[in-house]
N, C-alpha and C. Protein backbone atom coordinates (compact mmCIF):
# COMPACT_ATOMS: atom_id res chain seq x y z
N UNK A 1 -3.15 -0.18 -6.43
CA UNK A 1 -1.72 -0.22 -6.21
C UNK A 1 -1.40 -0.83 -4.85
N UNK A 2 -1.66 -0.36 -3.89
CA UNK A 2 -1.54 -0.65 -2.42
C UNK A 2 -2.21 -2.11 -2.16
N UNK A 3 -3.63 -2.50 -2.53
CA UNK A 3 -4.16 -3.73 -3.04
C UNK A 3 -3.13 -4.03 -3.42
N UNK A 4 -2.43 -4.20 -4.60
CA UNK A 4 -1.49 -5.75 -5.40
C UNK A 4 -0.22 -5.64 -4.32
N UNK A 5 0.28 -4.69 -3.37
CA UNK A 5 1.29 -5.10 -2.72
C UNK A 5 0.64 -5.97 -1.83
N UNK A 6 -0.76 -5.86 -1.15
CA UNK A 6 -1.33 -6.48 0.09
C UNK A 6 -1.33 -7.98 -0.20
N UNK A 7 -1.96 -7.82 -1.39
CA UNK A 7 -2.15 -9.24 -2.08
C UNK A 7 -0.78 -10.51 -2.64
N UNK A 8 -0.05 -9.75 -2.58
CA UNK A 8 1.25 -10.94 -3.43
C UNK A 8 2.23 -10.92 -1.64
N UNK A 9 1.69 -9.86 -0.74
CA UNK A 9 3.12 -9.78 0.03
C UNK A 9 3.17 -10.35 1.36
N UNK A 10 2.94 -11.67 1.66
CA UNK A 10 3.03 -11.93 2.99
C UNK A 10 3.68 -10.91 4.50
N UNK A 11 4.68 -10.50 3.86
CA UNK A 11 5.58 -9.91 4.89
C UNK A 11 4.81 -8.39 4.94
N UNK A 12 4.53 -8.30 3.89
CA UNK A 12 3.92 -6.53 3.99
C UNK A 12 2.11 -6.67 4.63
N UNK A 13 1.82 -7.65 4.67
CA UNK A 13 0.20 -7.76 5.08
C UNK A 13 0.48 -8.11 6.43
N UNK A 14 1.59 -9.28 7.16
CA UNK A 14 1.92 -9.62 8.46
C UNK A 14 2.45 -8.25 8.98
N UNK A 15 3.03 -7.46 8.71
CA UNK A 15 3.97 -6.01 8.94
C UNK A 15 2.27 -5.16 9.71
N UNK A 16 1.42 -5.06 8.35
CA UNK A 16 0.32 -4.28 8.81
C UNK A 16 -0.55 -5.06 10.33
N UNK A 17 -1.02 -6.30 9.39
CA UNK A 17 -1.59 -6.54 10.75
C UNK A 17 -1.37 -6.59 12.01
N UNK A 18 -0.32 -6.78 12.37
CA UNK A 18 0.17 -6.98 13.80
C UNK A 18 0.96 -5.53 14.02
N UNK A 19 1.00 -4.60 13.16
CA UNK A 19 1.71 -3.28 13.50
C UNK A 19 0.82 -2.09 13.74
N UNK A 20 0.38 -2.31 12.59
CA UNK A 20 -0.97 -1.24 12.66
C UNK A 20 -2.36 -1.49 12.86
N UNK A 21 -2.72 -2.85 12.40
CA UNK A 21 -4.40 -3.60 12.76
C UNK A 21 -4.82 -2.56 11.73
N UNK A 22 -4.09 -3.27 10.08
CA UNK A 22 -4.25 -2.42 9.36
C UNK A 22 -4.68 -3.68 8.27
N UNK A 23 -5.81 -4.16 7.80
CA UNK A 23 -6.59 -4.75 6.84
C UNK A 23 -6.37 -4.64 5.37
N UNK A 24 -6.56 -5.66 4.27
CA UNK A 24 -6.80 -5.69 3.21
C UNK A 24 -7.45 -5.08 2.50
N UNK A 25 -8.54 -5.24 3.31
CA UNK A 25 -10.15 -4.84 3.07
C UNK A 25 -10.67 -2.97 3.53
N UNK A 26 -9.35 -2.67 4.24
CA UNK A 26 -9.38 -1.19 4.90
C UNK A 26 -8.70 -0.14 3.50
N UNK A 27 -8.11 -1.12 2.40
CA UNK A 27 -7.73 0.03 1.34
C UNK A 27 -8.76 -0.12 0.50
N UNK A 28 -9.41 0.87 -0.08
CA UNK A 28 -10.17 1.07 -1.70
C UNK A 28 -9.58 2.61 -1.99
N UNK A 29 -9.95 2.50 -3.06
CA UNK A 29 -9.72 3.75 -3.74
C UNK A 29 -9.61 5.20 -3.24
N UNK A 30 -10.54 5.40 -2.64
CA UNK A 30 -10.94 6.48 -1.52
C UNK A 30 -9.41 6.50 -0.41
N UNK A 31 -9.32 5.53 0.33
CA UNK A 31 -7.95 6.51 1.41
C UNK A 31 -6.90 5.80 0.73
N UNK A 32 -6.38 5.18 -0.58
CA UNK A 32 -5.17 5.58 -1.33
C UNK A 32 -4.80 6.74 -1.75
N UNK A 33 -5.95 7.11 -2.04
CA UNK A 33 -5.74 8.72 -3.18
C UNK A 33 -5.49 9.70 -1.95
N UNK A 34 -6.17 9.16 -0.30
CA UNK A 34 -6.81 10.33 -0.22
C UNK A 34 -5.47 10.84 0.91
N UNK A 35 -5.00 12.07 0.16
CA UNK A 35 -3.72 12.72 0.66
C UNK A 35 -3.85 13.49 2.25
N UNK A 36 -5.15 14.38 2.61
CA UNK A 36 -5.39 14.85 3.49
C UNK A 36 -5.78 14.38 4.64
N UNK A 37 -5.74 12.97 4.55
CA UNK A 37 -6.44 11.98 5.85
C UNK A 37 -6.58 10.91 5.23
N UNK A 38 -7.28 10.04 6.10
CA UNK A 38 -7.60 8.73 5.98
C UNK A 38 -5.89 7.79 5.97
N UNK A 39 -5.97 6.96 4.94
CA UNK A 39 -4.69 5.80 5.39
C UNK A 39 -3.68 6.18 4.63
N UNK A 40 -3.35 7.74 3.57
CA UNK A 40 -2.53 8.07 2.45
C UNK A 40 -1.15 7.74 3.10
N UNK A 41 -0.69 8.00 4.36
CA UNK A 41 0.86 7.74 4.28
C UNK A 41 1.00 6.41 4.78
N UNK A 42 0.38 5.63 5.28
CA UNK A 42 0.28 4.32 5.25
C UNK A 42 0.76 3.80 4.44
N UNK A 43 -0.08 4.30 3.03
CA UNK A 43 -0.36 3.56 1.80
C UNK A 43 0.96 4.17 1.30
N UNK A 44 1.67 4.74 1.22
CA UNK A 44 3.11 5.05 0.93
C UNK A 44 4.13 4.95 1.34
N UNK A 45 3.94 4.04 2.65
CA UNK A 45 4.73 3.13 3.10
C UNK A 45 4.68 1.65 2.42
N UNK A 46 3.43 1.25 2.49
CA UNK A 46 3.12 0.11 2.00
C UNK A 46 3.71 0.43 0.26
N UNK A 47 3.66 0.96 -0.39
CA UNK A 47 4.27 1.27 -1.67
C UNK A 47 5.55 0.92 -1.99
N UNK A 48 6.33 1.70 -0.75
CA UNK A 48 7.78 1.86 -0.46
C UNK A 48 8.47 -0.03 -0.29
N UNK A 49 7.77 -0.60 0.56
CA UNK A 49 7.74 -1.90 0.98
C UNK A 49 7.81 -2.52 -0.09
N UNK A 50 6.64 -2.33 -0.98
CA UNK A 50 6.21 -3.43 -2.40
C UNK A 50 7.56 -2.88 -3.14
N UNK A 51 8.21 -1.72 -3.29
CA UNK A 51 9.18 -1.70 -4.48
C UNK A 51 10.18 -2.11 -3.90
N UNK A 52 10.72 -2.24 -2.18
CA UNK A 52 11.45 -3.34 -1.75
C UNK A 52 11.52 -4.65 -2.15
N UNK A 53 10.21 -5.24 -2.15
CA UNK A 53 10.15 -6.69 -2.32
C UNK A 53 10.07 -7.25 -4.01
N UNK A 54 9.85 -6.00 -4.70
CA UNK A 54 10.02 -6.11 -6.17
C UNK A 54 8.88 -6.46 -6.48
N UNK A 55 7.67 -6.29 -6.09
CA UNK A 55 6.27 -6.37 -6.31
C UNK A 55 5.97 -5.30 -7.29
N UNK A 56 6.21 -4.46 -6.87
CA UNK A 56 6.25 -3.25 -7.80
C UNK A 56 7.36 -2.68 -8.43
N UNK A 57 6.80 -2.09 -9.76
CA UNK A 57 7.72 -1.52 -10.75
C UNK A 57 7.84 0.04 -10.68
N UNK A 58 8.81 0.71 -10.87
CA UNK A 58 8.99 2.21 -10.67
C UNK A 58 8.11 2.35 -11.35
N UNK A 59 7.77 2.53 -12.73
CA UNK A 59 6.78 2.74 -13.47
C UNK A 59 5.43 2.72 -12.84
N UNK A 60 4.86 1.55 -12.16
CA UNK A 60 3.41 1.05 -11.50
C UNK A 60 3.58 2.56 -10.62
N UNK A 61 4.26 3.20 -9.54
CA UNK A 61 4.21 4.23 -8.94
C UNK A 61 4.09 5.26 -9.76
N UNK A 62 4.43 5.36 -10.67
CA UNK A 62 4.54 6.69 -10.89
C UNK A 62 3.13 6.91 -11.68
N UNK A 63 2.48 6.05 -11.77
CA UNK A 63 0.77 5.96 -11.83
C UNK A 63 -0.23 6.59 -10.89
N UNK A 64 0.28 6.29 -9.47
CA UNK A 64 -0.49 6.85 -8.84
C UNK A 64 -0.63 8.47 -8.83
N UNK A 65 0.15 9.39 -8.98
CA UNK A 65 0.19 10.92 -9.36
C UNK A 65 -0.55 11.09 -10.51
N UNK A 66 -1.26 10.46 -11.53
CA UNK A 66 -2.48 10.44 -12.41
C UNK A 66 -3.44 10.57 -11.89
């Protein structure tokens, strides 16, 4: 999820890098999911962003709670 916003979103990958020195390659599976640490509210910012830019579909979110 957080991948396909990184990937289609210029503005949301320029946002990270120069804001946070926050990588492509720094999301997998592991600190999307992972709620107690690692990059989880990051990654729900970056979420928030992609359904700004219409990258994402309400539906595609409401996947990740599976």
């Amino acid at each position: 999820m957080v991948q396909k916003v990184l990937r289609f979103s210029d503005r949301v990958r320029d946002w990270l890098t120069s804001e946070h020195a926050v990588y492509f390659d720094d999301f997998d599976e592991t600190n999307v999911k992972d709620y107690e640490g690692g990059l989880g509210e990051l990654a729900d910012r970056i979420i928030e962003e992609g359904l700004k830019d219409n990258i994402l579909d309400e539906e595609d979110v409401d996947l990740l709670g599976d």
